[in-house]
Protein backbone atom coordinates (compact mmCIF):
# COMPACT_ATOMS: atom_id res chain seq x y z
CA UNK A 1 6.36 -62.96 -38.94
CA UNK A 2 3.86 -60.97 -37.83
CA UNK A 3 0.21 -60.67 -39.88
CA UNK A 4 0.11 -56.83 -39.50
CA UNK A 5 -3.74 -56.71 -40.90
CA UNK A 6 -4.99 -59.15 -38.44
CA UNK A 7 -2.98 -57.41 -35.45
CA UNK A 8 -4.77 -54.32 -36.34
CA UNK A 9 -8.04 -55.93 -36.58
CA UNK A 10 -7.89 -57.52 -33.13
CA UNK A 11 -6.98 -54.05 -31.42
CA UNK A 12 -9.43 -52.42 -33.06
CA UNK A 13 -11.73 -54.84 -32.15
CA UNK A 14 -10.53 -54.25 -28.40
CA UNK A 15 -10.46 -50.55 -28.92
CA UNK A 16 -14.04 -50.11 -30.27
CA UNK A 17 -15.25 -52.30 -27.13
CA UNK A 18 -13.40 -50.03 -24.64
CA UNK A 19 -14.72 -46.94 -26.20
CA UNK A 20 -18.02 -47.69 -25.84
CA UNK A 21 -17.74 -48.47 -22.12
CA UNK A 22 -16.08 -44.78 -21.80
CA UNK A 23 -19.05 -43.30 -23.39
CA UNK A 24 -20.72 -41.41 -20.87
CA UNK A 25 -23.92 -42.66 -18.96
CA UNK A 26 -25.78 -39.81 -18.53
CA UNK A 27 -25.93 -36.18 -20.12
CA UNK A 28 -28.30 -34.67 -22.52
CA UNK A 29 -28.72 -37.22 -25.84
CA UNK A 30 -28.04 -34.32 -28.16
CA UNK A 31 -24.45 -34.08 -27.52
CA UNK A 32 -24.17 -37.79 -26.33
CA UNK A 33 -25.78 -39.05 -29.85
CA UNK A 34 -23.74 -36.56 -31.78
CA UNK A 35 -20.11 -37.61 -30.60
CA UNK A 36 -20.94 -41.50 -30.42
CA UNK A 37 -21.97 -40.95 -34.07
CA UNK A 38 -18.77 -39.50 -34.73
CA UNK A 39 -16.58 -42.25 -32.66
CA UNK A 40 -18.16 -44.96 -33.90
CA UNK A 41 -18.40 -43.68 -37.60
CA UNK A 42 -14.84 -46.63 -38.24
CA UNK A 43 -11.70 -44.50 -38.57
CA UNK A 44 -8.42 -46.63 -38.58
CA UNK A 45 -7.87 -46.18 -34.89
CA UNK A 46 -4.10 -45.51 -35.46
CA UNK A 47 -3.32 -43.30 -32.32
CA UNK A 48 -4.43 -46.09 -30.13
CA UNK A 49 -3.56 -48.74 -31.36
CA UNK A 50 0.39 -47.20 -31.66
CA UNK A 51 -0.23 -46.98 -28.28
CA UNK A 52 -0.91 -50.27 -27.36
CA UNK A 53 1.86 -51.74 -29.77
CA UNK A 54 4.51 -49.68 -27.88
CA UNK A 55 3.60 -50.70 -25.14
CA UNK A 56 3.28 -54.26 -25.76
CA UNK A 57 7.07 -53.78 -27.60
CA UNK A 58 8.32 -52.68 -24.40
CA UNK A 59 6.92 -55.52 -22.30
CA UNK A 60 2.87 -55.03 -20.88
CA UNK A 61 -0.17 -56.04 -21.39
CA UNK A 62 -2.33 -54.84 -23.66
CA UNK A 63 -4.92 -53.83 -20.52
CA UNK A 64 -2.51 -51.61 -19.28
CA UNK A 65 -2.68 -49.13 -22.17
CA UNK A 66 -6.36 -49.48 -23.38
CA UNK A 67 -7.34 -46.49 -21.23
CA UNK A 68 -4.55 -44.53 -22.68
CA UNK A 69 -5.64 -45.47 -26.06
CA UNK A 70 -9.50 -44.36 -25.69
CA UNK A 71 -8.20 -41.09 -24.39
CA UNK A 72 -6.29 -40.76 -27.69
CA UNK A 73 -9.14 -41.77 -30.28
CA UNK A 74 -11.36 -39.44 -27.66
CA UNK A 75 -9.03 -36.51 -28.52
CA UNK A 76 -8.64 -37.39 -32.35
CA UNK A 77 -12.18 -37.48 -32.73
CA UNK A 78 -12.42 -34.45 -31.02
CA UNK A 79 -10.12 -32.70 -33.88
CA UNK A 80 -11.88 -34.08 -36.75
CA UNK A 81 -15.10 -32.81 -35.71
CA UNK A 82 -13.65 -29.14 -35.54
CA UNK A 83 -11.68 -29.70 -38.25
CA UNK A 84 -14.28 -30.54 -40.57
CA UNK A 85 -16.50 -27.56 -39.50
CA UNK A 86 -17.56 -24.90 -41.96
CA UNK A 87 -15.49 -22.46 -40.24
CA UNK A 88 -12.43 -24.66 -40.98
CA UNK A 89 -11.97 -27.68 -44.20
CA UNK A 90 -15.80 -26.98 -44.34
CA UNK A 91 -16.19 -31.01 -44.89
CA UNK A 92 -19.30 -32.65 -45.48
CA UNK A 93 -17.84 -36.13 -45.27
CA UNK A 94 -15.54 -38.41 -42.75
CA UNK A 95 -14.97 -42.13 -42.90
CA UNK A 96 -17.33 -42.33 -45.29
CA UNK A 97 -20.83 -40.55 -43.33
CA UNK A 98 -22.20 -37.18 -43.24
CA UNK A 99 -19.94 -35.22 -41.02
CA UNK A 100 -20.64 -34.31 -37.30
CA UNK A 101 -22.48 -31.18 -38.33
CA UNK A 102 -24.16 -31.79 -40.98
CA UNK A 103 -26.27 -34.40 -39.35
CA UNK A 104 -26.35 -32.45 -35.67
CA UNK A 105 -25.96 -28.71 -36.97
CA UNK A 106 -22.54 -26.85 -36.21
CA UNK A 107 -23.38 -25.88 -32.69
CA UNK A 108 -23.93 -29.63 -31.01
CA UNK A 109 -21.32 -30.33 -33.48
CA UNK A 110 -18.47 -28.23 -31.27
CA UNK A 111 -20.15 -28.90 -28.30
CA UNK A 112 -19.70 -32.92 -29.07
CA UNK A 113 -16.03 -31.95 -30.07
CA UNK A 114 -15.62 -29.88 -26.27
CA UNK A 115 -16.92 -33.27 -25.00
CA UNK A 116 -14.65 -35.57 -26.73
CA UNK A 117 -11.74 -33.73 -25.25
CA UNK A 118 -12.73 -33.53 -21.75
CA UNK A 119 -14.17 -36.57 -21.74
CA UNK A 120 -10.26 -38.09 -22.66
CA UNK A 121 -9.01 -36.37 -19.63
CA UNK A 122 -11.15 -37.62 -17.32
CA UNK A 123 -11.03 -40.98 -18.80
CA UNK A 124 -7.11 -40.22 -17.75
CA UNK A 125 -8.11 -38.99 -14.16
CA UNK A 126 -9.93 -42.20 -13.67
CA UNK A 127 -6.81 -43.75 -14.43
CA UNK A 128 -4.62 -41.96 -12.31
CA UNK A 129 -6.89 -43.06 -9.45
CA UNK A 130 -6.13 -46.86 -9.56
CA UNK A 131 -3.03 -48.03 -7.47
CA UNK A 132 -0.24 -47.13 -8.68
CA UNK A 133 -0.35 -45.35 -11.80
CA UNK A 134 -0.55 -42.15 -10.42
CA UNK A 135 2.56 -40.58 -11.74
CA UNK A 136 1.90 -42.66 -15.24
CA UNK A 137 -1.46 -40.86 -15.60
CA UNK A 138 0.26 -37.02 -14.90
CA UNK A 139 2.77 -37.63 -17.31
CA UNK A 140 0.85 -38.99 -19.87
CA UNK A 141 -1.87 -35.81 -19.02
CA UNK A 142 1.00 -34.02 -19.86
CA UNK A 143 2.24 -35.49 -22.98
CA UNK A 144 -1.63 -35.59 -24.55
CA UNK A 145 -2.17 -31.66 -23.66
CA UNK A 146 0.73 -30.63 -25.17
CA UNK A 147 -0.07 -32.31 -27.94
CA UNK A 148 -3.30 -31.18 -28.34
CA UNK A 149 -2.82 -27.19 -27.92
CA UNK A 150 -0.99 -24.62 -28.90
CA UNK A 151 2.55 -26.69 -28.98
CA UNK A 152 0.71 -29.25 -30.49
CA UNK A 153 -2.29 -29.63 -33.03
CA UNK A 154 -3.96 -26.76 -32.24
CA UNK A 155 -0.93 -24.80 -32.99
CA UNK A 156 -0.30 -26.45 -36.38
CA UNK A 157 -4.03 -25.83 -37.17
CA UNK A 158 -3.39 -22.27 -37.13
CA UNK A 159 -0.15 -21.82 -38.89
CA UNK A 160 -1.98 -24.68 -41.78
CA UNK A 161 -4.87 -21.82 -41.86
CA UNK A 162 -2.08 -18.51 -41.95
CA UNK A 163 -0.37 -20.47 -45.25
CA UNK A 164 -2.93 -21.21 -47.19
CA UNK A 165 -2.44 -19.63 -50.62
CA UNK A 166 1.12 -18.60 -49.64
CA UNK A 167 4.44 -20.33 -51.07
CA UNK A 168 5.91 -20.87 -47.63
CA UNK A 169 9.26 -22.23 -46.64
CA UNK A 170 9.99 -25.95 -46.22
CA UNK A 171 10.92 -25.30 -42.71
CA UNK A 172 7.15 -23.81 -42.08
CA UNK A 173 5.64 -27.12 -44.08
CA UNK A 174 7.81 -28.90 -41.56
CA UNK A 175 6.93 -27.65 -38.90
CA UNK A 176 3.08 -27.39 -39.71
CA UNK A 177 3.06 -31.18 -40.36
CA UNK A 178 5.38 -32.30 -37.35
CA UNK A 179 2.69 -30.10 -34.75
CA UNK A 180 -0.63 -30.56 -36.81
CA UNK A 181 -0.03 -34.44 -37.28
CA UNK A 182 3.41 -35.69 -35.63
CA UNK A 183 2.45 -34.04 -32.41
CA UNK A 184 -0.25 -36.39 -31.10
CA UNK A 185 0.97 -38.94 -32.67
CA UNK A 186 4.50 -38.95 -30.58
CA UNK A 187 1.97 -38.31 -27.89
CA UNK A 188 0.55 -41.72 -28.62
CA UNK A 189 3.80 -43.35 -28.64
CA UNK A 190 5.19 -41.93 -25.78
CA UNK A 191 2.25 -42.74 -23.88
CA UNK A 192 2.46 -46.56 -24.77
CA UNK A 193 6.34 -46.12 -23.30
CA UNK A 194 4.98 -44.05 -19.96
CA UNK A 195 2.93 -47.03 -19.04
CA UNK A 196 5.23 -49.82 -20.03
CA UNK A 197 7.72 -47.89 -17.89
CA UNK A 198 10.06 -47.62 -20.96
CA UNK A 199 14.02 -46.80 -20.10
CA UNK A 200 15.73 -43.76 -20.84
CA UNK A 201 17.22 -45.24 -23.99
CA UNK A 202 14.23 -46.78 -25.11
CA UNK A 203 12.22 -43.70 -25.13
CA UNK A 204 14.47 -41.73 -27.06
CA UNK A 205 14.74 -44.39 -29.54
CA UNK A 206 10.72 -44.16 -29.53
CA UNK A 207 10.98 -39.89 -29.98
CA UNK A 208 13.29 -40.30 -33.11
CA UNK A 209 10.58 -42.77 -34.06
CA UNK A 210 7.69 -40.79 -33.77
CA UNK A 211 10.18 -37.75 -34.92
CA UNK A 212 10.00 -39.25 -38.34
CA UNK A 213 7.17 -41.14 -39.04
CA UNK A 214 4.81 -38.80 -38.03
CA UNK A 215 5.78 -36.14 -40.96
CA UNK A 216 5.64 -38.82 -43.17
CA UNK A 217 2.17 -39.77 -42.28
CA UNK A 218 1.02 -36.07 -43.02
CA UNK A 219 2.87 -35.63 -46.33
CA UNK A 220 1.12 -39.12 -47.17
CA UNK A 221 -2.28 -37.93 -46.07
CA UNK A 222 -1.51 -34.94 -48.63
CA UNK A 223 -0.53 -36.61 -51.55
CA UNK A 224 -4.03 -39.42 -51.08
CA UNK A 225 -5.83 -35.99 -51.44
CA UNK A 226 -3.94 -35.41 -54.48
CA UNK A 227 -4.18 -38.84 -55.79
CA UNK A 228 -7.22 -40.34 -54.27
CA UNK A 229 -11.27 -40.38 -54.76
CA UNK A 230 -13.31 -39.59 -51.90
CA UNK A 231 -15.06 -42.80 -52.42
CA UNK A 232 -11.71 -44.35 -51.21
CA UNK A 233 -10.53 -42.01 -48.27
CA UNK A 234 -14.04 -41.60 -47.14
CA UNK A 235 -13.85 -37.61 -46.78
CA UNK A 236 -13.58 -35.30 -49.81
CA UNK A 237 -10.53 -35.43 -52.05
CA UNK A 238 -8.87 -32.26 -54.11
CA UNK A 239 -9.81 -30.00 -51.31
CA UNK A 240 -6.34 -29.11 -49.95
CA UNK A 241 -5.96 -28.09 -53.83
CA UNK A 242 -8.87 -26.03 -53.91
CA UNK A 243 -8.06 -24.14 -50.83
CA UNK A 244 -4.63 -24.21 -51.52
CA UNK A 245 -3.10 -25.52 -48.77
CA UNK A 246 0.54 -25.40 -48.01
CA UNK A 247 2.17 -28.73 -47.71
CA UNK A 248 5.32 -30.78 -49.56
CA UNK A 249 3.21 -31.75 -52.72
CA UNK A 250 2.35 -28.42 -53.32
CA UNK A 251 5.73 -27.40 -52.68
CA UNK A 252 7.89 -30.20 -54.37
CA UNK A 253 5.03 -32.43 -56.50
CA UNK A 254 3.87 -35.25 -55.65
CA UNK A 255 7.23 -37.65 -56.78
CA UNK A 256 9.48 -35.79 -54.49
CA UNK A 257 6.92 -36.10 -51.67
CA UNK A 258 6.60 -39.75 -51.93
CA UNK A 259 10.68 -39.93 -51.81
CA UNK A 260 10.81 -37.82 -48.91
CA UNK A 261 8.22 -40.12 -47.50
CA UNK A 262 9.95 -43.04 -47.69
CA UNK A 263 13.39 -41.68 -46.75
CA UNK A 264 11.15 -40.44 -43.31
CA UNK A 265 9.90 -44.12 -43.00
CA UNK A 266 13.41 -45.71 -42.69
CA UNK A 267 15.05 -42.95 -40.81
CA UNK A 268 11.81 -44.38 -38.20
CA UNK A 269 12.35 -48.02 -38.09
CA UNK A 270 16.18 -47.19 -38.37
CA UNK A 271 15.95 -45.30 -35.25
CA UNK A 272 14.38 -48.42 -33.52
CA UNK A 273 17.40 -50.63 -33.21
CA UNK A 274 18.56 -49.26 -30.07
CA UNK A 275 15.19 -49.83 -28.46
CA UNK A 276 16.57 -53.25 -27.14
CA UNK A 277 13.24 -55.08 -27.95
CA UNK A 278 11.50 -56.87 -30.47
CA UNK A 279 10.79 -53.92 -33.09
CA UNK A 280 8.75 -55.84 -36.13
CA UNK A 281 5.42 -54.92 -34.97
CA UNK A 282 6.43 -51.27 -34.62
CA UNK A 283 8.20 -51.72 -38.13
CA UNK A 284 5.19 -53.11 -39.94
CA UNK A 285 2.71 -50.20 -37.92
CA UNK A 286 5.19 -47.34 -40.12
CA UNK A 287 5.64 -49.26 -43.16
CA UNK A 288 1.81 -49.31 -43.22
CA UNK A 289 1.07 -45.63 -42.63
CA UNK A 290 3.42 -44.87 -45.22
CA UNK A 291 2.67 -47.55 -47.99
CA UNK A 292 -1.24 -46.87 -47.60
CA UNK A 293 -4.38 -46.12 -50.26
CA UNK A 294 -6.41 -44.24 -47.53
C-alpha cells in the first residue's frame, strides 16, 4: 500500500529544493523578490509532482522529470499571479499570504508573472541541451505551450471571464474547465510519459486519465469556494458567487456537482488499467484531488 501523504511530502520536499536552484542568479531584485515570494508562498505542488508520479509509473527516475516539474510549478505560478490581479479575480490572498500585488504593486506583479513563464521555458531549453533528451524537451515545449495559451489556460481564462453572469450551456462549463484547469494538467501528465518514453498505449491510457480527472479537479475547486472558509483554502472563498461565475455548481448545485465529480474520478483510474504498469500511486494522486478540503 502506498502512504499517499508521505509520497507527496517527499516530492514536494524534492520539488521545493529544485525550484530554488532554477531561481535565477542575477536580474533586478524587484522582480526576482516578487516571484520567489510567490513560488515559495507553499501551494500543493500538484502539476509537478503528477509529473514525477507518471513518470516514475512508467519506469524512471524521479531525476529525470524534476526539470519538467519546475517548469510546470514555474508556469502555474505564473497563472496565479495574473489570475489574482485586480484586473481579473481581484484576490488579495493565495496560499494563505498577501497576493503577488498587493505586496509588490500590480506592475512588478505581471512582470514577476512574464518571468515565471519564460523562466519555465528556458528551464526546458536547458534541458533539451543535455545528451539525449533533445526531442523529449521539444515535445514537452510543445505540450506545456499549448497548454498554457490560447488552446489551453489562457483560452479558458477568457471564455471563464465572457460567462460570468450568463446561464451558459454545460458544454461551455465543460469546456471552460477542461482548457482553464484540465489543460495543463494533461500537460503535466503527458510530460511525465514524454520523458519516461511512455508507449503508444500507455499514453492514451494517460490522456483519458488526465481527460477526466482534470474536470473533476475544477468542479471540486468550485464547490470548496462554495463550501469552504478562506481560512482553509488560503485565498478568498464565495468569490466565484459574488462575481457570478459560470461553472457546474452554479449550474446543477452543489450535490449534483459532487456526483459528477466522482463519476469523473473513476472514469480516471478506470481508464488506467490498460496502462500495463503499476497504477496505485496514480490512483491515490486522483482520489486525492477529488476527495480534498482545500
Amino acid at each position: 500500500m502506498i502512504d499517499i501523504d508521505l509520497y507527496i511530502e517527499q516530492k514536494r520536499s524534492i520539488i521545493n529544493q529544485a525550484i530554488r536552484r532554477c531561481l535565477p542568479q542575477s536580474g533586478p531584485t524587484a522582480v526576482i523578490d516578487a516571484f520567489s515570494y510567490s513560488l515559495e508562498a507553499g501551494g500543493k505542488r500538484l502539476r509537478p509532482i503528477l509529473a514525477i508520479a507518471v513518470a516514475e509509473t512508467i519506469g524512471v527516475e524521479v531525476s529525470s522529470a524534476i526539470d519538467v516539474a519546475c517548469a510546470l510549478e514555474f508556469i502555474h505560478t505564473y497563472s496565479l499571479i495574473h489570475d489574482d490581479l485586480p484586473a481579473m479575480d481581484n484576490s488579495n490572498l493565495r496560499r494563505g499570504k498577501p497576493t503577488c500585488h498587493c505586496v509588490y504593486g500590480e506592475a512588478i506583479a505581471i512582470l514577476a508573472g512574464d518571468a515565471l513563464l519564460t523562466r519555465a521555458f528556458e528551464i526546458m531549453a536547458i534541458y533539451g541541451m543535455q545528451e539525449g533528451r533533445e526531442k523529449k524537451a521539444i515535445r514537452i515545449i510543445a505540450e506545456l505551450a499549448n497548454a498554457a495559451g490560447v488552446a489551453g489556460m489562457i483560452g479558458g481564462q477568457v471564455l471563464d471571464i465572457e460567462a460570468e453572469g450568463s446561464v451558459p450551456a454545460l458544454a461551455e462549463i465543460e469546456r471552460i474547465a477542461m482548457l482553464k484547469t484540465g489543460a495543463l494538467l494533461k500537460a503535466a501528465i503527458m510530460s511525465g510519459a514524454i520523458v519516461a518514453d511512455a508507449s503508444e498505449k500507455q499514453q492514451k491510457s494517460l490522456v483519458a486519465y488526465a481527460d477526466n480527472i482534470g474536470p473533476a479537479f475544477q468542479i471540486v475547486d468550485d464547490l470548496l469556494d462554495y463550501e469552504s472558509t478562506a481560512e482553509t483554502l488560503g485565498k478568498p472563498a464565495g468569490a466565484d458567487e459574488i462575481r457570478s461565475k459560470a461553472n457546474y455548481p452554479a449550474l446543477f448545485g452543489v450535490i449534483k456537482a459532487k456526483i459528477k465529480a466522482e463519476e469523473l474520478y473513476a472514469l480516471a483510474v478506470a481508464s488506467l488499467e490498460d496502462l500495463n504498469r503499476p497504477t496505485e500511486l496514480l490512483g491515490e494522486l486522483a482520489r486525492i484531488m477529488v476527495y480534498r478540503n482545500k
